[in-house]
N, C-alpha and C. Protein backbone atom coordinates (compact mmCIF):
# COMPACT_ATOMS: atom_id res chain seq x y z
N UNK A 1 -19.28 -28.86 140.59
CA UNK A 1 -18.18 -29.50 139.90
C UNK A 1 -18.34 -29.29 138.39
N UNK A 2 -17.18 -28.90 137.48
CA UNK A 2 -16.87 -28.91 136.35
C UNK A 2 -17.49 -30.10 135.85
N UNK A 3 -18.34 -30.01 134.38
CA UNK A 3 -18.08 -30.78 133.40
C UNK A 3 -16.91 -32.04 133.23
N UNK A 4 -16.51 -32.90 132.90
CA UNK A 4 -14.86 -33.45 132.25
C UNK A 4 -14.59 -32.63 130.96
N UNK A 5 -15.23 -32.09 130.13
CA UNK A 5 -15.05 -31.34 128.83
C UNK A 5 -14.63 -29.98 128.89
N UNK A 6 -14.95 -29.60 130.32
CA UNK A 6 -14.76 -28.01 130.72
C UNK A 6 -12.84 -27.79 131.18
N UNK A 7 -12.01 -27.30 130.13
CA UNK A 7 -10.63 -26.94 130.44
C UNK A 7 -10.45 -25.59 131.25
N UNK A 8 -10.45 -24.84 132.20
CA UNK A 8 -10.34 -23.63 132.62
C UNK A 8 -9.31 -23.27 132.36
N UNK A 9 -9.60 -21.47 132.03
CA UNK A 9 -8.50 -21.08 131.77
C UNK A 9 -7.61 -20.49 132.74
N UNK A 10 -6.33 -20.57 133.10
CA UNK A 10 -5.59 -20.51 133.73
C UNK A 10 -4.48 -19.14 133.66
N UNK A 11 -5.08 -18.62 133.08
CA UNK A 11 -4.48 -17.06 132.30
C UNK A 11 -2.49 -17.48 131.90
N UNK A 12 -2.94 -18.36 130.88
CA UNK A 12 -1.12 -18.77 130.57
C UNK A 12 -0.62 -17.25 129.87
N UNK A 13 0.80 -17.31 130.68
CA UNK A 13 1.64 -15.74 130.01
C UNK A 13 2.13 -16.82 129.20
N UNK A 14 2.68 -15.16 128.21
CA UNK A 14 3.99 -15.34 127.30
C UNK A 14 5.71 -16.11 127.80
N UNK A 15 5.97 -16.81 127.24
CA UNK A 15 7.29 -16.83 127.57
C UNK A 15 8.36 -16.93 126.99
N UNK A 16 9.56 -16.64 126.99
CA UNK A 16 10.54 -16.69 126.06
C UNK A 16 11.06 -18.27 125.94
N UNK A 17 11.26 -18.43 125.06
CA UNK A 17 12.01 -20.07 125.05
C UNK A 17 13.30 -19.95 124.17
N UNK A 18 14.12 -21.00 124.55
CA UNK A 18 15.59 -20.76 124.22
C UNK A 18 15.59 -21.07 122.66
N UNK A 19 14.42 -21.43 122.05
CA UNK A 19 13.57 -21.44 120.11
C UNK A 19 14.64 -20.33 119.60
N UNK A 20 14.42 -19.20 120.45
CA UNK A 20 14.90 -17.89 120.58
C UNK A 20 13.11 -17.48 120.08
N UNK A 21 12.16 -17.78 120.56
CA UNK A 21 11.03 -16.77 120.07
C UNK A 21 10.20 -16.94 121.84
N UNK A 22 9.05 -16.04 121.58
CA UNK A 22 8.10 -16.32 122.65
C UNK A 22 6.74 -17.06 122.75
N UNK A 23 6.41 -17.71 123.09
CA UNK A 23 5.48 -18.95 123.24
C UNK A 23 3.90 -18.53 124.34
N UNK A 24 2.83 -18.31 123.43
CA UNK A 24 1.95 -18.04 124.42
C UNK A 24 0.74 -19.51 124.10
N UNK A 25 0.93 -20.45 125.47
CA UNK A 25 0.12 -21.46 125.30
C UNK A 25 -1.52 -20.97 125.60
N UNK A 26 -2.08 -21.48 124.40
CA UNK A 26 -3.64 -21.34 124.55
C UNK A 26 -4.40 -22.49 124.81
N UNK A 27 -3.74 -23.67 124.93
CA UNK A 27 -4.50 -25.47 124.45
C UNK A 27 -3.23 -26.37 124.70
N UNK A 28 -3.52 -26.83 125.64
CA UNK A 28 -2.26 -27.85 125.88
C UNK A 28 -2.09 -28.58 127.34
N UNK A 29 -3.31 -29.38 127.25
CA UNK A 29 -3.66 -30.08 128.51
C UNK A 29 -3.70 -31.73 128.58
N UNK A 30 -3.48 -32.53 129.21
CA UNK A 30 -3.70 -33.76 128.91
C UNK A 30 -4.97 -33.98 128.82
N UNK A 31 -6.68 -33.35 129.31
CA UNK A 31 -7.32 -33.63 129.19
C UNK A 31 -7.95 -33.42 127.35
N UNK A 32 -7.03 -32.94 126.59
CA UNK A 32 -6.85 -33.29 125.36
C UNK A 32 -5.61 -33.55 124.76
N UNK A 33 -5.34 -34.66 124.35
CA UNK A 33 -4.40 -35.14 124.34
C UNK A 33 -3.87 -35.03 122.87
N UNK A 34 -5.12 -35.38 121.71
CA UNK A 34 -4.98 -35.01 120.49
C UNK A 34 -4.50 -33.62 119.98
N UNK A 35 -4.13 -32.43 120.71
CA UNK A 35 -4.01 -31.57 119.65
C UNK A 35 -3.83 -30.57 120.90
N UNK A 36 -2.91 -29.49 120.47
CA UNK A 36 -2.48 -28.30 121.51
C UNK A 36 -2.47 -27.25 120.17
N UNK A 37 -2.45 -25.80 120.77
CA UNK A 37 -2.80 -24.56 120.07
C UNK A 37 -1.83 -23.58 120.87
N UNK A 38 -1.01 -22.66 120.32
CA UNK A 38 -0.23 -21.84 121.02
C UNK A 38 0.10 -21.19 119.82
N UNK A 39 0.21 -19.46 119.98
CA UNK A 39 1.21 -18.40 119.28
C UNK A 39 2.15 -18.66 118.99
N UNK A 40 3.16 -18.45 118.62
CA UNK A 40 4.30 -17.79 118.91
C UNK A 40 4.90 -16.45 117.97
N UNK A 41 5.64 -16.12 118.68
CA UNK A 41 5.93 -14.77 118.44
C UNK A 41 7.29 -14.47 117.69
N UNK A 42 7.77 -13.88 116.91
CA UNK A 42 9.33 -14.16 116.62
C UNK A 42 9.94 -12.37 116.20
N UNK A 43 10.29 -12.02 117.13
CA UNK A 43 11.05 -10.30 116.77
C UNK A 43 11.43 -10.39 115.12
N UNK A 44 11.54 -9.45 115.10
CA UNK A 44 11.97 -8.58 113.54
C UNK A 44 14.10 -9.13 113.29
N UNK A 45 14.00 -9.67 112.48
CA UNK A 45 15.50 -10.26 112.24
C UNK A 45 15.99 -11.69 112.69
N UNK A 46 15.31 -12.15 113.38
CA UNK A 46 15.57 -13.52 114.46
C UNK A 46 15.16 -14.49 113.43
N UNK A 47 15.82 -15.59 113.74
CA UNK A 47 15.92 -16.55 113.05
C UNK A 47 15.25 -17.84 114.01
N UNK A 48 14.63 -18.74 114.19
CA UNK A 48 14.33 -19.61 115.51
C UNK A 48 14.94 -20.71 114.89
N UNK A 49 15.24 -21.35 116.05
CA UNK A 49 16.60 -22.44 116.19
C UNK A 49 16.03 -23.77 115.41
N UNK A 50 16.69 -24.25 114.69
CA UNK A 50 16.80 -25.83 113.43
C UNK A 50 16.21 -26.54 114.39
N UNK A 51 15.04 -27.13 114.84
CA UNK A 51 14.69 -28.34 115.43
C UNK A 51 13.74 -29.40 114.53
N UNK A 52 13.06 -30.23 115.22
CA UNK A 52 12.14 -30.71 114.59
C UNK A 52 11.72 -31.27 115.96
N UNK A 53 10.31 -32.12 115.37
CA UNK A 53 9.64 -32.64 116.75
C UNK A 53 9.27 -33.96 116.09
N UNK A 54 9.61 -35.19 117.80
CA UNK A 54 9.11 -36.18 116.93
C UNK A 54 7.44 -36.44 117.45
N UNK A 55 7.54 -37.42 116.25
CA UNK A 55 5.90 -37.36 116.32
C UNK A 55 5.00 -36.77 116.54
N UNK A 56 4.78 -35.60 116.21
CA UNK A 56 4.04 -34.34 116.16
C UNK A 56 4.19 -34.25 114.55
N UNK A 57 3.17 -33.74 113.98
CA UNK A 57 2.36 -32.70 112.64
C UNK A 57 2.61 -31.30 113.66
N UNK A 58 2.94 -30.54 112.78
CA UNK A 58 2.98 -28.60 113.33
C UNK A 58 2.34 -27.94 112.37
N UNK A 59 1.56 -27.46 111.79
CA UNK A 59 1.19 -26.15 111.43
C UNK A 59 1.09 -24.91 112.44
N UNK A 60 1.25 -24.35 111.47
CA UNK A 60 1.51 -22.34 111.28
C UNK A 60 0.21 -21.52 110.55
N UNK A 61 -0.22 -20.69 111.30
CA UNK A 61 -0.98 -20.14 110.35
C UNK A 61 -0.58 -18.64 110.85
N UNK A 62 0.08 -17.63 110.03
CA UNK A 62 0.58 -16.54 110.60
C UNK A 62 -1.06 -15.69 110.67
N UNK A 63 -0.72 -15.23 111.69
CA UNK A 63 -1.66 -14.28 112.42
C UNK A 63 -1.03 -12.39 112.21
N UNK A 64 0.19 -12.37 112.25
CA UNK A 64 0.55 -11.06 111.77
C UNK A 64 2.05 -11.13 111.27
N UNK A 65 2.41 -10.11 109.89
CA UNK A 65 3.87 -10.29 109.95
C UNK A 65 4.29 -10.86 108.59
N UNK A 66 5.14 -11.37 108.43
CA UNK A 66 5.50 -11.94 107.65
C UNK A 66 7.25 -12.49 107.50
N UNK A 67 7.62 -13.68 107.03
CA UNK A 67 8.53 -14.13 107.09
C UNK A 67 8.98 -15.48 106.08
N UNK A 68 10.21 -16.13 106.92
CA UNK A 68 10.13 -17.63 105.62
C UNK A 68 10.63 -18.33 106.52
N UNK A 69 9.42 -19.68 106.41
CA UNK A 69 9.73 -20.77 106.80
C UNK A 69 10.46 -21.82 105.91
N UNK A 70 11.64 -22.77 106.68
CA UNK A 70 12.31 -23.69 105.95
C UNK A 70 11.82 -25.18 106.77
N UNK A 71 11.65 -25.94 105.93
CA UNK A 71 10.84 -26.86 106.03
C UNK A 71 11.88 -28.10 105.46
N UNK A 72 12.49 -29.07 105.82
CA UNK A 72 14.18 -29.98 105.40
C UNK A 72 14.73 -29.08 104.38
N UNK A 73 14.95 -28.28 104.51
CA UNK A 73 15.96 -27.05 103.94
C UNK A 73 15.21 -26.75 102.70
N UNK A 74 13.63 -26.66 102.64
CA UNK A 74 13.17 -26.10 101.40
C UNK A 74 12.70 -24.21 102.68
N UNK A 75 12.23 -23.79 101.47
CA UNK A 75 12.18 -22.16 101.95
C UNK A 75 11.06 -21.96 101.50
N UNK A 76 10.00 -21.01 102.05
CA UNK A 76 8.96 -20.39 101.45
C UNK A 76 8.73 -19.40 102.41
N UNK A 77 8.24 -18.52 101.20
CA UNK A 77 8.07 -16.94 102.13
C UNK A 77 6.79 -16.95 103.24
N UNK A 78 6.01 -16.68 103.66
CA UNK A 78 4.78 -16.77 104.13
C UNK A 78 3.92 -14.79 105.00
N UNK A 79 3.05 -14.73 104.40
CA UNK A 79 2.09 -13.91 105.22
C UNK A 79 1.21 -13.89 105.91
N UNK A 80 0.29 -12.58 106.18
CA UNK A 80 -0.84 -13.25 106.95
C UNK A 80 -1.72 -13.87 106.37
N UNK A 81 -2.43 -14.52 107.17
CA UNK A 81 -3.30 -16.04 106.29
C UNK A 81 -2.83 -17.03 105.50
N UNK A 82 -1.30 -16.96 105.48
CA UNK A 82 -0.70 -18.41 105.14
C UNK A 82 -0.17 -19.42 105.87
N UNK A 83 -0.43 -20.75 105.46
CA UNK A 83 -0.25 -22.08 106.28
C UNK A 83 0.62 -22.22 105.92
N UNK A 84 1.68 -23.02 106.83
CA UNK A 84 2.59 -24.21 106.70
C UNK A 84 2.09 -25.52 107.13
N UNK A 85 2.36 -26.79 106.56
CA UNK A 85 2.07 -28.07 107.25
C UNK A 85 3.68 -28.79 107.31
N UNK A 86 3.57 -28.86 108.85
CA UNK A 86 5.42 -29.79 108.90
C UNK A 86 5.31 -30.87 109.06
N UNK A 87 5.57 -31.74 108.47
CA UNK A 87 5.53 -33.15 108.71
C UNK A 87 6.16 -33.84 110.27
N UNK A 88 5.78 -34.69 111.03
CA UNK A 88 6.67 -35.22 111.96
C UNK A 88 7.66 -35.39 112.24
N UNK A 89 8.45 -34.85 112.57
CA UNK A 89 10.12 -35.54 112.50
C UNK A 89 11.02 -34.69 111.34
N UNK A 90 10.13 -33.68 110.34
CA UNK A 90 10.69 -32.66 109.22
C UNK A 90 11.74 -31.79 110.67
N UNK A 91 13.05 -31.28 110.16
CA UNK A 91 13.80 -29.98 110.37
C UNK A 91 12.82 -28.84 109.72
N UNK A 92 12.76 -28.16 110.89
CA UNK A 92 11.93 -26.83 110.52
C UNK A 92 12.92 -25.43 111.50
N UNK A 93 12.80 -24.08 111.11
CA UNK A 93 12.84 -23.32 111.51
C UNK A 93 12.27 -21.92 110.79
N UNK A 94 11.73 -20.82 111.06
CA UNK A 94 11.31 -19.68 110.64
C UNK A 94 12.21 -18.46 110.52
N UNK A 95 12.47 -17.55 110.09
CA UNK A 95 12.99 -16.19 109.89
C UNK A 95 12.21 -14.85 109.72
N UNK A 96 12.00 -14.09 110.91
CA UNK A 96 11.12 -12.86 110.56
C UNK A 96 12.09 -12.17 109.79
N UNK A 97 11.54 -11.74 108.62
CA UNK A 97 12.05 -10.82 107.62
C UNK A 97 10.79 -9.57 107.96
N UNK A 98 10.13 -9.44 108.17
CA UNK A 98 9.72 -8.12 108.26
C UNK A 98 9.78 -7.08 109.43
N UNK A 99 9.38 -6.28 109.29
CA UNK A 99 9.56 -4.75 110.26
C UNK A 99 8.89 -4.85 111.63
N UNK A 100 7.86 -5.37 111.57
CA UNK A 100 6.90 -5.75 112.91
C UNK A 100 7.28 -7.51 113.32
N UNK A 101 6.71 -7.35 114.81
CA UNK A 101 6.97 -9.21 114.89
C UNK A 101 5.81 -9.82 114.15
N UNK A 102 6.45 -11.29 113.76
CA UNK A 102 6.17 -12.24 113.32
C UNK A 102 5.22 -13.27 114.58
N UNK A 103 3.68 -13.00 114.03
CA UNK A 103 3.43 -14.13 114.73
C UNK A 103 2.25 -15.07 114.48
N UNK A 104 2.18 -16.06 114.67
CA UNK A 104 1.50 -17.10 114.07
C UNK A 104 1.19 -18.27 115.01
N UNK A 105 -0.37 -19.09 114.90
CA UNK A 105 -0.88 -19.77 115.85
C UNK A 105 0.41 -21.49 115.19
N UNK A 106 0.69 -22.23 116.42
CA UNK A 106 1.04 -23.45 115.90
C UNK A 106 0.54 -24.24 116.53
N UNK A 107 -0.48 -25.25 115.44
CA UNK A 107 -1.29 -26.31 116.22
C UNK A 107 -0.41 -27.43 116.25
N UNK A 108 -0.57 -28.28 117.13
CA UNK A 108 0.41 -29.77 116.93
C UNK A 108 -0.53 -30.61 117.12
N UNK A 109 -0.47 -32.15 116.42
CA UNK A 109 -0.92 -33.31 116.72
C UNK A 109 0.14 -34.18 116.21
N UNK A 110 -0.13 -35.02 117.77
CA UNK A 110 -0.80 -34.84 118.96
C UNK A 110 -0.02 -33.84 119.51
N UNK A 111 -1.09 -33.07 120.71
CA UNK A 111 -0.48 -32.09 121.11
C UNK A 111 1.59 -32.03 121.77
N UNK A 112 1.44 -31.00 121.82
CA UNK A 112 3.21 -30.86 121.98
C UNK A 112 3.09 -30.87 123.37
N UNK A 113 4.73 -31.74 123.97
CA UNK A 113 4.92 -31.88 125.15
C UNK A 113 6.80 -31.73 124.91
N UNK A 114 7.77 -31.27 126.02
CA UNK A 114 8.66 -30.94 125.84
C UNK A 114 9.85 -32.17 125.10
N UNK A 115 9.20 -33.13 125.45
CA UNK A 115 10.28 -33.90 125.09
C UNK A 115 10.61 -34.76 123.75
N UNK A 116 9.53 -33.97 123.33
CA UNK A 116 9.52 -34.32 121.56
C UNK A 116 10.42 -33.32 120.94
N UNK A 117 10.97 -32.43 121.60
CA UNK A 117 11.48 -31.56 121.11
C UNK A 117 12.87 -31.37 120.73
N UNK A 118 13.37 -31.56 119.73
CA UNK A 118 15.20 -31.79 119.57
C UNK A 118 15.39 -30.73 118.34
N UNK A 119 16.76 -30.08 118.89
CA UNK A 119 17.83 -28.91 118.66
C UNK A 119 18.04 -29.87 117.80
N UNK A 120 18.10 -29.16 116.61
CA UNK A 120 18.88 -29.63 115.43
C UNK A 120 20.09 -29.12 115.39
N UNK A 121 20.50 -28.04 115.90
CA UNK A 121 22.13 -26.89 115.86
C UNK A 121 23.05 -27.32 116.80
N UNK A 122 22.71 -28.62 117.59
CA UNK A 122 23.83 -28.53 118.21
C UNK A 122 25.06 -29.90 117.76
């Protein structure tokens, strides 16, 4: 028998989400409840959809690419090795402006679960 500390990995794929980007979960189990870890990915021109999350913190730390995140309608460009920190409940969305995809780890606390999740566009 497993440890309780031991999470196995479960080989999570990529998936597309209606964000309009792709989502590869790495950390996101109830047996940690504080904090989830996942990619995401965003094609060359795409814009990902106005949401925000409640009660969740999000950082970004781009991993390849480059683009601009808007954060309650402020803008900043970002590359590789740059952070964003989103506040709880902030309107956020990203824009790949460059040639290759855009992609970057996003940690949440507490970790992300779907129903924190609200469309700001509709």
């Amino acid at each position: 028998m497993a440890p309780s500390w031991f999470v196995k990995n479960t080989g999570q794929a990529e998936f597309w989400t209606e964000e309009r980007c792709f989502i590869t979960e790495l950390m996101n189990t109830t047996t940690s409840p504080e904090t989830s870890l996942a990619i995401a990915r965003v094609e060359p021109g795409v814009t990902t959809q106005l949401h925000s999350l409640t009660g969740i913190c999000e950082r970004y730390v781009v991993r390849r690419g480059e683009g601009v995140v808007e954060i309650d309608g402020q803008r900043q460009a970002l590359s590789v090795g740059d952070q964003a920190i989103i506040p709880a409940g902030a309107a956020q969305r990203i824009v790949n402006t460059g040639v290759e995809d855009l992609e970057f780890y996003c940690v949440c606390t507490p970790r992300f679960t779907p129903e924190t999740y609200v469309n700001l566009e509709d």
